[in-house]
Protein backbone atom coordinates (compact mmCIF):
# COMPACT_ATOMS: atom_id res chain seq x y z
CA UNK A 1 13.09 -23.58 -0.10
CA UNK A 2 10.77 -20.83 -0.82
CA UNK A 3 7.57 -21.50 0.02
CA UNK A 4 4.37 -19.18 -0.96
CA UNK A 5 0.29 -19.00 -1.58
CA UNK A 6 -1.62 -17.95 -4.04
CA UNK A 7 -5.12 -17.23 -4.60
CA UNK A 8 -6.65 -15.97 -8.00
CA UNK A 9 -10.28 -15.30 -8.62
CA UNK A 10 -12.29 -13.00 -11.63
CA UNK A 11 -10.61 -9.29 -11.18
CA UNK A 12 -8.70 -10.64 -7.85
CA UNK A 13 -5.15 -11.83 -6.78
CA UNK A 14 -3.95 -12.22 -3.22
CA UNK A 15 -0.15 -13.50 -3.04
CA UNK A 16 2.12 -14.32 -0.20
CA UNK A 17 5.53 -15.42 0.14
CA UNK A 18 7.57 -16.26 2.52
CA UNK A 19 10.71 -15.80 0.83
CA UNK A 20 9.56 -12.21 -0.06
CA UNK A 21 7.95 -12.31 3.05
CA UNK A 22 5.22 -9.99 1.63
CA UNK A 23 1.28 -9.90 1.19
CA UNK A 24 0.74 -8.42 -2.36
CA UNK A 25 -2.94 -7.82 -3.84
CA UNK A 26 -4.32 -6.78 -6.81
CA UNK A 27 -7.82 -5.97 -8.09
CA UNK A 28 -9.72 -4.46 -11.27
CA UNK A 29 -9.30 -0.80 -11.12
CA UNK A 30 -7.61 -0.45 -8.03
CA UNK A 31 -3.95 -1.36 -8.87
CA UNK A 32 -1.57 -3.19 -6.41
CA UNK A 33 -0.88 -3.13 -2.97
CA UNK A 34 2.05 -4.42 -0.77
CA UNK A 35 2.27 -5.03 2.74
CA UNK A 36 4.86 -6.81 4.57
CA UNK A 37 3.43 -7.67 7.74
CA UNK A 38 5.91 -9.68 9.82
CA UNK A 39 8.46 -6.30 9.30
CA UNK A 40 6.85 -4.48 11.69
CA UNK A 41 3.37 -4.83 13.51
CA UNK A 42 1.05 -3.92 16.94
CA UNK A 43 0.52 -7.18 19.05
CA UNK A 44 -2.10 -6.69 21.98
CA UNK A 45 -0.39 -7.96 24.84
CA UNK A 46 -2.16 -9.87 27.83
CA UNK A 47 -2.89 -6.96 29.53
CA UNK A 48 -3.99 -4.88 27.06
CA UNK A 49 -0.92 -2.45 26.23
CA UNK A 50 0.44 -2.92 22.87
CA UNK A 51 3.84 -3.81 21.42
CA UNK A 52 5.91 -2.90 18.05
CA UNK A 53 7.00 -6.47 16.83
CA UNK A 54 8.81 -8.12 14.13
CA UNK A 55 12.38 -8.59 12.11
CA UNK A 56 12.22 -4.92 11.53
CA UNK A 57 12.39 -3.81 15.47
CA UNK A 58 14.14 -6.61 16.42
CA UNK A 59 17.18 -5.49 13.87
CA UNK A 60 16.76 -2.31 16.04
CA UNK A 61 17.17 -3.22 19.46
CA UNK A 62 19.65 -6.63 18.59
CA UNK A 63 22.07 -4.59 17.30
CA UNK A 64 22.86 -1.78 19.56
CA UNK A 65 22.75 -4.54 22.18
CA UNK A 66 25.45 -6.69 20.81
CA UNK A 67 28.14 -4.15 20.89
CA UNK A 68 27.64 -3.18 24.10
CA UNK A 69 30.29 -4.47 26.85
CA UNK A 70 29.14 -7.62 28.65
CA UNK A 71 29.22 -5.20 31.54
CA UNK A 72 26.26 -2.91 30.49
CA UNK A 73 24.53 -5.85 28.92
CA UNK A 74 24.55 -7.32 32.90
């Protein structure tokens, strides 16, 4: 199931998907734009450092982890 939003108004279109899982907009004279904000993002954490979130560094660090030996993983 793909499930998505769209909102279009004169000269405006904002479109999300989560399939795509993608923010596009588009306005009169300025062209497109594409963001895809749950790749990669800053999260303020409770005391006040940030963190680099999201599928994108998760693929980073999952991987590498899961072919270590159980040993190094311990």
């Amino acid at each position: 199931m793909n499930q998505g939003h769209e909102v279009v108004v004169p000269d405006r279109e904002v479109e999300s998907d989560q399939q795509y899982r993608g923010f596009r907009w588009w306005n009169k004279g300025g062209g497109s734009r594409t963001s895809n904000n749950h790749f990669t993002r800053d999260v303020l954490r409770a005391d006040g450092t940030k963190a680099y979130v999201g599928c994108g560094a998760d693929s980073l660090t999952v991987g590498p982890v899961a072919i270590l030996p159980c040993e190094v993983r311990r």
